[in-house]
Protein backbone atom coordinates (compact mmCIF):
# COMPACT_ATOMS: atom_id res chain seq x y z
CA UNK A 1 113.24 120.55 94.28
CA UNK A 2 110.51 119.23 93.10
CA UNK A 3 109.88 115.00 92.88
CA UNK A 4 107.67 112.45 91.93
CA UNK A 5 106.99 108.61 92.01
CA UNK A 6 104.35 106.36 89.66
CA UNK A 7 103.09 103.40 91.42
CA UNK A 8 101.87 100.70 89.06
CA UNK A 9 99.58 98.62 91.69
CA UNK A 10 97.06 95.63 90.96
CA UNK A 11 93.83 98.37 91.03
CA UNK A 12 95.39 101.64 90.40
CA UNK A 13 98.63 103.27 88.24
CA UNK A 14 99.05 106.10 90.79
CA UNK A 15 101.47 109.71 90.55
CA UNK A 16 102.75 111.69 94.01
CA UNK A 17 104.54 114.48 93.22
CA UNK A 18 106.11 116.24 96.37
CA UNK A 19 108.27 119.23 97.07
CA UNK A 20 111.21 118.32 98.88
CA UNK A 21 111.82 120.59 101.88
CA UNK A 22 113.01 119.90 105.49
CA UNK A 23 113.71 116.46 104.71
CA UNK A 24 109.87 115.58 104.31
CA UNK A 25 108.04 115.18 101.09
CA UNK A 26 105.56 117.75 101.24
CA UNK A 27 102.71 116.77 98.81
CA UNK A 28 102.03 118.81 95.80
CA UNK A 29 99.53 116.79 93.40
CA UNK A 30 98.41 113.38 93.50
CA UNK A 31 96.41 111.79 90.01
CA UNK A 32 95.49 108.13 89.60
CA UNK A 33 94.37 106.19 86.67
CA UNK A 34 92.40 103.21 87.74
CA UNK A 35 93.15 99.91 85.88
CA UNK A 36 92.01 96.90 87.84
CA UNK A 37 94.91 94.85 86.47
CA UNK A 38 94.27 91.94 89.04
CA UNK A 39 90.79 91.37 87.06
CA UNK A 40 92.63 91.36 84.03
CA UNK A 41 95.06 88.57 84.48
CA UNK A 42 94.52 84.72 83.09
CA UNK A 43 94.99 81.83 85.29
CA UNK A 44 98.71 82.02 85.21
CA UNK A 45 98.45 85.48 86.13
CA UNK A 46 99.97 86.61 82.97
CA UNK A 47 98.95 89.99 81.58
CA UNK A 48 97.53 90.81 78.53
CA UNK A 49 98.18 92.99 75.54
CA UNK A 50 95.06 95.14 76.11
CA UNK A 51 96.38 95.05 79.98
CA UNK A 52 99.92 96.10 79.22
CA UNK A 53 98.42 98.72 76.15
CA UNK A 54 96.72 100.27 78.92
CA UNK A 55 99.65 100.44 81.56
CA UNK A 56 102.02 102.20 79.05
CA UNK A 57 99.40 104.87 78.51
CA UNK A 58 98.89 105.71 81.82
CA UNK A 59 102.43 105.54 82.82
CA UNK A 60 103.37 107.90 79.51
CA UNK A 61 100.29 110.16 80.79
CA UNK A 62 101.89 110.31 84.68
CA UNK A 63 105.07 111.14 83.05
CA UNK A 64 103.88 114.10 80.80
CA UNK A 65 101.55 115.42 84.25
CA UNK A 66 104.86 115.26 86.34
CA UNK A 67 106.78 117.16 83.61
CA UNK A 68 103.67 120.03 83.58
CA UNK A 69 104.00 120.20 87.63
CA UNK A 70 108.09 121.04 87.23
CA UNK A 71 109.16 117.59 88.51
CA UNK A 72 112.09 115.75 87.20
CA UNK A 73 111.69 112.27 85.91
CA UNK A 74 109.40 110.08 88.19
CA UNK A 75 110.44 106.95 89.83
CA UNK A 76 108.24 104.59 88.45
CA UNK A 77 107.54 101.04 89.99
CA UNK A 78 105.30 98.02 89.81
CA UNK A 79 104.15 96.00 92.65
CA UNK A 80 103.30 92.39 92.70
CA UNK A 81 100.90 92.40 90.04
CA UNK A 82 103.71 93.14 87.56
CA UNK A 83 106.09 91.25 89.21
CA UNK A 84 104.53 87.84 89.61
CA UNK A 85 103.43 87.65 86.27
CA UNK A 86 104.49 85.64 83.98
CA UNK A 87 104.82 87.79 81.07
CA UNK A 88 106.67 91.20 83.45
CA UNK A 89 109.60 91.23 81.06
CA UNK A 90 107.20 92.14 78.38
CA UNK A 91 105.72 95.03 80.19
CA UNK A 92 109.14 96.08 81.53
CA UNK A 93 109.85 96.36 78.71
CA UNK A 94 106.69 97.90 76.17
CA UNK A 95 106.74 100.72 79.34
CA UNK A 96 110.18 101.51 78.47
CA UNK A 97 109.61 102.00 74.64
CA UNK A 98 106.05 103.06 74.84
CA UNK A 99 106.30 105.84 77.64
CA UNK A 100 110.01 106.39 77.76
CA UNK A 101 110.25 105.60 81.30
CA UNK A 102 111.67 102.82 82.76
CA UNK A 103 109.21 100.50 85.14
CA UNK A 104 111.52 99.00 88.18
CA UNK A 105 110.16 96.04 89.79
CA UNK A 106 111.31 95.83 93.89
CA UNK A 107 111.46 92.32 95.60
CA UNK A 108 108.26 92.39 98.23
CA UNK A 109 110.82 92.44 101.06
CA UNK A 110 112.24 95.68 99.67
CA UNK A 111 108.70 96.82 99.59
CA UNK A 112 108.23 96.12 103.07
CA UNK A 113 111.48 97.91 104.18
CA UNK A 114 110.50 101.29 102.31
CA UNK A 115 107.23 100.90 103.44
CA UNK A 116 108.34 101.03 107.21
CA UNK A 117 111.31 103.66 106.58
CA UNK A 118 107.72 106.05 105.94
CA UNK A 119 105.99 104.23 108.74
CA UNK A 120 108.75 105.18 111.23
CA UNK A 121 109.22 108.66 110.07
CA UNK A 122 105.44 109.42 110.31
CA UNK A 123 105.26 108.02 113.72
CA UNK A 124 108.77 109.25 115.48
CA UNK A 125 110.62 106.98 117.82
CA UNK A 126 107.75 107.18 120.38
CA UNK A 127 106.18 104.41 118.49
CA UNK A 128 108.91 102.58 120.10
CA UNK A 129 109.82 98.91 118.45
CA UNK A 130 108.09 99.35 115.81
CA UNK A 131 106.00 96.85 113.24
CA UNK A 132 104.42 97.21 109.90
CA UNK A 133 101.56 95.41 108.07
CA UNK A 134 100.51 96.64 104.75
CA UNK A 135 98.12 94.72 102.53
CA UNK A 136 98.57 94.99 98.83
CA UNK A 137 96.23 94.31 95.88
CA UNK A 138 98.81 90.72 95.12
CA UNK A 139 100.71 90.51 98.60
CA UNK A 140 101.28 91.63 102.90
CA UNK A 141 104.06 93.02 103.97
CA UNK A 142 105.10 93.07 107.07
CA UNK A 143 108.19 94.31 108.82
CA UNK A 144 109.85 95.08 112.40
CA UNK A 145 112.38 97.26 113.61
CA UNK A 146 113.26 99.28 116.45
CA UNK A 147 115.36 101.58 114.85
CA UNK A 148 115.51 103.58 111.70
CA UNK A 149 115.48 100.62 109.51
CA UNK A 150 113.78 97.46 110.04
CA UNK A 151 115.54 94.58 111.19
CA UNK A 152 112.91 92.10 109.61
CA UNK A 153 111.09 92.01 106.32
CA UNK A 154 109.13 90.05 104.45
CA UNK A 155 106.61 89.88 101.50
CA UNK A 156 103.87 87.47 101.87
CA UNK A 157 101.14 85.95 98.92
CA UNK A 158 98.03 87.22 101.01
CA UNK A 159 96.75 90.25 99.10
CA UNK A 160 93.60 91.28 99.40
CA UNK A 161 92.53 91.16 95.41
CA UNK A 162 94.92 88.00 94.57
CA UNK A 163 92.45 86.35 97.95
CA UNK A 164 89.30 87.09 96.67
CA UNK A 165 90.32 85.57 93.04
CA UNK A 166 91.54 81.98 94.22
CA UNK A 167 89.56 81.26 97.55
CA UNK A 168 86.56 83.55 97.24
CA UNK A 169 84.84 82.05 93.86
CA UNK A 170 82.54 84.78 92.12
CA UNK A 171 79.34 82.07 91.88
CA UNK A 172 79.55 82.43 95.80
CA UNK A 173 78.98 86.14 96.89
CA UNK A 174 78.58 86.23 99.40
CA UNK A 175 80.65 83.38 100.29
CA UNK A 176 79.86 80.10 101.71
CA UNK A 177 81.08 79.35 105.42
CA UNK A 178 83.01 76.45 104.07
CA UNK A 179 85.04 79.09 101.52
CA UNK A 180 85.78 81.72 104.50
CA UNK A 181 87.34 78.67 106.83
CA UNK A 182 89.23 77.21 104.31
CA UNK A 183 90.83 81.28 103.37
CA UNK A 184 91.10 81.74 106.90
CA UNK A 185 93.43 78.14 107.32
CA UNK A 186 95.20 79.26 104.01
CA UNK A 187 95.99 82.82 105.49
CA UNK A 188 96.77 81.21 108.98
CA UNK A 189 99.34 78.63 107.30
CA UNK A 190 101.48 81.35 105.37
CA UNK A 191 101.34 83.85 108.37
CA UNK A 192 102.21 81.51 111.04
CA UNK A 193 106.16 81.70 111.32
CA UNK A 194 105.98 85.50 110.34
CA UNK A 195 103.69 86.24 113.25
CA UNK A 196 105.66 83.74 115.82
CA UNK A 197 108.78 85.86 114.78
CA UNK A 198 106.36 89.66 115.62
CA UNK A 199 105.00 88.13 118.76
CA UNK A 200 108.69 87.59 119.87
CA UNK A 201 110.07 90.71 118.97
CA UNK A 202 107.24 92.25 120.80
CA UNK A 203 106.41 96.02 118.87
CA UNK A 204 104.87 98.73 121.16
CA UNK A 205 103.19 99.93 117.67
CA UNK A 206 101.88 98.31 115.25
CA UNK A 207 100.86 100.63 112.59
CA UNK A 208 98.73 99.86 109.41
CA UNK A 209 99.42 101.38 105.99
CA UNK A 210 97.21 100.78 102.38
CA UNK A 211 94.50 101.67 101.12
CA UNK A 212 92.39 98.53 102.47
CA UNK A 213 93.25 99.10 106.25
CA UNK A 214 91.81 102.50 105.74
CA UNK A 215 88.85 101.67 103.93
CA UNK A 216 88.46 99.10 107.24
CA UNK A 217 89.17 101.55 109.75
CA UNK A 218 86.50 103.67 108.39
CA UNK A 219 84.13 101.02 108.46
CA UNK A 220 84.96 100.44 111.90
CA UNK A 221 84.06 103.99 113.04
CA UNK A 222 87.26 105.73 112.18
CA UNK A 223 87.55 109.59 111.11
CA UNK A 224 86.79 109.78 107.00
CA UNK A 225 89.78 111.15 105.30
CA UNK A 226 88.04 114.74 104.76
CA UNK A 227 89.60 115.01 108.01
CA UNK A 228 93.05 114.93 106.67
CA UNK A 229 96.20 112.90 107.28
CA UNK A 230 96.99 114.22 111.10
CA UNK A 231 93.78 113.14 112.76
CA UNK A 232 94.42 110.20 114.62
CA UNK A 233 92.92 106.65 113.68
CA UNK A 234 92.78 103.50 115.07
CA UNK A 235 91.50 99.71 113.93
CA UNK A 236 91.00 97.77 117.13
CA UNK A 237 90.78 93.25 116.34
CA UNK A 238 87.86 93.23 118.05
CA UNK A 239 85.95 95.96 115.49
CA UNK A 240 87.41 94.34 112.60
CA UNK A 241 86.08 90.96 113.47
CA UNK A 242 82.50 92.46 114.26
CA UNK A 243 83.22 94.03 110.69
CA UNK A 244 83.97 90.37 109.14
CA UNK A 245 80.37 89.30 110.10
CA UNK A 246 79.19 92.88 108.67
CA UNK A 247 81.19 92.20 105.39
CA UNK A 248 80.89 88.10 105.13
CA UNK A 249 76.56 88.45 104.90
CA UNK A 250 76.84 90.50 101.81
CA UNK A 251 77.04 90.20 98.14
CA UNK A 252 79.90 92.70 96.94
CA UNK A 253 77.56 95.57 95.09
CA UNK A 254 75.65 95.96 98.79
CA UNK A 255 79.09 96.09 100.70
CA UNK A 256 80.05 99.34 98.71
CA UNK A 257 77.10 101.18 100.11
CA UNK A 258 78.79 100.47 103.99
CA UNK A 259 80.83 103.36 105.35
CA UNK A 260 84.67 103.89 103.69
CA UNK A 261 84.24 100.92 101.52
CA UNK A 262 84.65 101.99 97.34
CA UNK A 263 83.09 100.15 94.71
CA UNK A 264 86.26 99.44 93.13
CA UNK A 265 87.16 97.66 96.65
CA UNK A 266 83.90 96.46 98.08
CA UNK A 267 84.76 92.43 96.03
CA UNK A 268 88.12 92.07 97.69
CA UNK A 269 87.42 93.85 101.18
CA UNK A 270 86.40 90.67 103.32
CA UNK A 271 89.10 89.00 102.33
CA UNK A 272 91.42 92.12 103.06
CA UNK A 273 89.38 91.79 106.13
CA UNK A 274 90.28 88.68 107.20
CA UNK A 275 93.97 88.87 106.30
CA UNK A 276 94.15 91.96 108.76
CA UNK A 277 92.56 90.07 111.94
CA UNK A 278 94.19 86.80 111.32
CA UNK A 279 97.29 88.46 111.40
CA UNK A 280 96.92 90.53 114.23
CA UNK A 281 95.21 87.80 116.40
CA UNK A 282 98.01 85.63 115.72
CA UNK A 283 100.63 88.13 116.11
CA UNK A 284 98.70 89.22 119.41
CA UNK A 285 97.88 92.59 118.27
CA UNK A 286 94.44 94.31 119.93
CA UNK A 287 94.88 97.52 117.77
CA UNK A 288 96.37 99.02 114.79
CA UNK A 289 98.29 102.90 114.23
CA UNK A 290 96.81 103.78 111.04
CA UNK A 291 99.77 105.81 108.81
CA UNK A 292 98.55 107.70 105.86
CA UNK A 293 102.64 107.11 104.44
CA UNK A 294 103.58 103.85 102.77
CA UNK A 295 105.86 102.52 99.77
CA UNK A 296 105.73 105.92 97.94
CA UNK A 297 106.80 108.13 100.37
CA UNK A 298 109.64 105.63 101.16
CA UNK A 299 110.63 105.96 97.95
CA UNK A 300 110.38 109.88 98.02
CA UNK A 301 112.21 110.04 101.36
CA UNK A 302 115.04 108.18 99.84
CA UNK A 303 115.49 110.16 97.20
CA UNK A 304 115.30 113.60 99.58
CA UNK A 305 117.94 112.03 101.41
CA UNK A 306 120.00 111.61 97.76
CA UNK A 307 120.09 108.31 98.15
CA UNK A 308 119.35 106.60 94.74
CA UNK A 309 122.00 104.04 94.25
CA UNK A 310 120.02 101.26 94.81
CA UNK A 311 117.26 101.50 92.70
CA UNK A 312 119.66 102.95 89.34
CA UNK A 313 120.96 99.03 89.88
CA UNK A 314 117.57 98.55 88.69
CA UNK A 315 117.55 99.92 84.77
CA UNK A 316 117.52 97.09 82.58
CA UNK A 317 114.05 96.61 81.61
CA UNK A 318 114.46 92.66 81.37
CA UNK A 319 115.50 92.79 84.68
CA UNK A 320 117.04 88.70 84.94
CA UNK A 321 118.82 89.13 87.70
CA UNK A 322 115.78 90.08 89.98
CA UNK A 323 115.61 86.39 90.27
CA UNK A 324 118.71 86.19 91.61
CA UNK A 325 118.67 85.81 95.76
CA UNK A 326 122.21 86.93 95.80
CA UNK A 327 121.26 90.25 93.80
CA UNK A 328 118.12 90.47 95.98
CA UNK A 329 120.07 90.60 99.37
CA UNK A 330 122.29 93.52 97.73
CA UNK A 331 119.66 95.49 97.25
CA UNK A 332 118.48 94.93 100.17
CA UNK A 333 121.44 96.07 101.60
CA UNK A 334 121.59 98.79 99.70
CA UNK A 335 118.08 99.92 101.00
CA UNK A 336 119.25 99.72 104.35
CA UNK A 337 121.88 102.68 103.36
């Protein structure tokens, strides 16, 4: 059997399409369209019509490439850059009758759960208790469990992108000393009963999934992905602060031209930066488990497993009752299996 998932994210509308064989989605093709939604957005965050034009195109276009690679119909989601906005009904909807595909939006903790259900099945139970950060384009998630499932969850404002466009100003690059104390209190404030709760649960792994921890861990002298997914890497606290200085002394353009760092990523990586070491100095982490799995492959090991009752809950493209907690803790429920 052959599957497939569309990721809708703040920079990129990405497809995975996986074979599903010994109860591990073994990667097939991989395509992704690059938007940079979050630098499309007005000051309420709201997305416009060129913005949504341009998500129902590539959406339709992931839809028609899984079709040519003999997958079934994609799961397609949208992470916080959809869902935040004010306007997410709309594109719920204009992806449903424009590309014929519906667009599910997950609560951020549900995020977080998936994300560590591919965390733990990457790393086996020798991780041991086991957490989970994962910095998004609009949010962090971070989770904790010591078994299969995590046992805590939670989706935090403190993106990299969604940073870098209200506490980083663009007439300051690179940034004043003043801006990066006052991000640094901001981060410090929302993370501080999450990371009290991590530091008492105590994880013997920590591991580190996204994009921007592995553009990090490059620049901190980890193996470039050429290598491929099984070579080891590792982010140690004290490398990523060294790489804050590194990062904090340049304009954006010049901090594309440092190791692992993308053009497309070079604005928003100090402030990705500076998420990941606040966080793990105040959850008393010294080093990160990079894991090349996230949200996707959660979503493609549920769906090996056959388990897709919780997100068919999720086909009515208004989607009110996302804003219901009630409904949210069912589904989270339902997650959990």
């Amino acid at each position: 059997m052959r599957i497939s998932v569309v990721d809708v994210g703040s920079n990129t509308v990405r497809l995975a399409i996986a074979d599903a064989a010994d109860g591990a989605p073994l990667p097939v093709h991989t395509a992704k369209r690059r938007l940079r939604l979050s630098d499309r957005v007005d000051d309420d965050r709201r997305l416009g019509p060129e913005a949504v034009s341009e998500i129902v195109e590539a959406v339709a276009g992931a839809r028609d490439e899984a079709r040519r690679w003999g997958s079934d119909e994609p799961f397609a989601f949208a992470t916080a850059i959809v869902r935040d906005a004010p306007n997410r009904d709309e594109v719920l909807r204009a992806v449903q009758e424009g590309a014929g595909l519906r667009l599910r939006v997950l609560p951020g903790e549900v995020e977080a759960e998936l994300t560590f259900l591919a965390a733990r099945r990457w790393l086996g139970w020798r991780a041991g208790p086991l957490g989970v950060l994962d910095i998004g384009g609009g949010s962090l998630e971070v989770a904790f469990g010591r078994g299969r499932e995590p046992s805590f969850a939670v989706s935090l404002p403190l993106g990299a992108r969604r940073l870098t466009r209200e506490h980083l100003p663009q007439d300051e690059d690179p940034p004043t000393e003043e801006s990066l104390k006052a991000l640094r209190r901001h981060v410090r404030h929302q993370l501080r009963d999450v990371a009290a709760r991590i530091r008492w649960e105590g994880p013997l792994t920590v591991a580190a999934t996204s994009r921007t921890f592995t553009q990090l861990a490059r620049l901190c002298g980890a193996a470039p992905g050429r290598h491929g997914p099984f070579t080891e890497r590792r982010l140690s606290r004290k490398a990523l602060r060294t790489a804050i200085s590194e990062l904090s002394v340049l304009p954006a353009p010049d901090r594309a031209a440092l190791p692992g760092i993308s053009a497309p990523r070079a604005a928003q990586s100090l402030a990705g930066a500076l998420v990941g070491h606040t966080a793990m100095k105040l959850m008393d982490v010294r080093e990160l488990t990079l894991c090349p799995w996230a949200i996707r492959e959660g979503i493609l090991l549920r769906r090996i497993e056959g388990d897709t009752a919780w997100w068919n809950g999720l086909t009515d493209p208004v989607l009110p009752h996302m804003r219901d907690p009630l409904h949210e803790e069912s589904l989270r429920l339902a997650v959990r299996g």
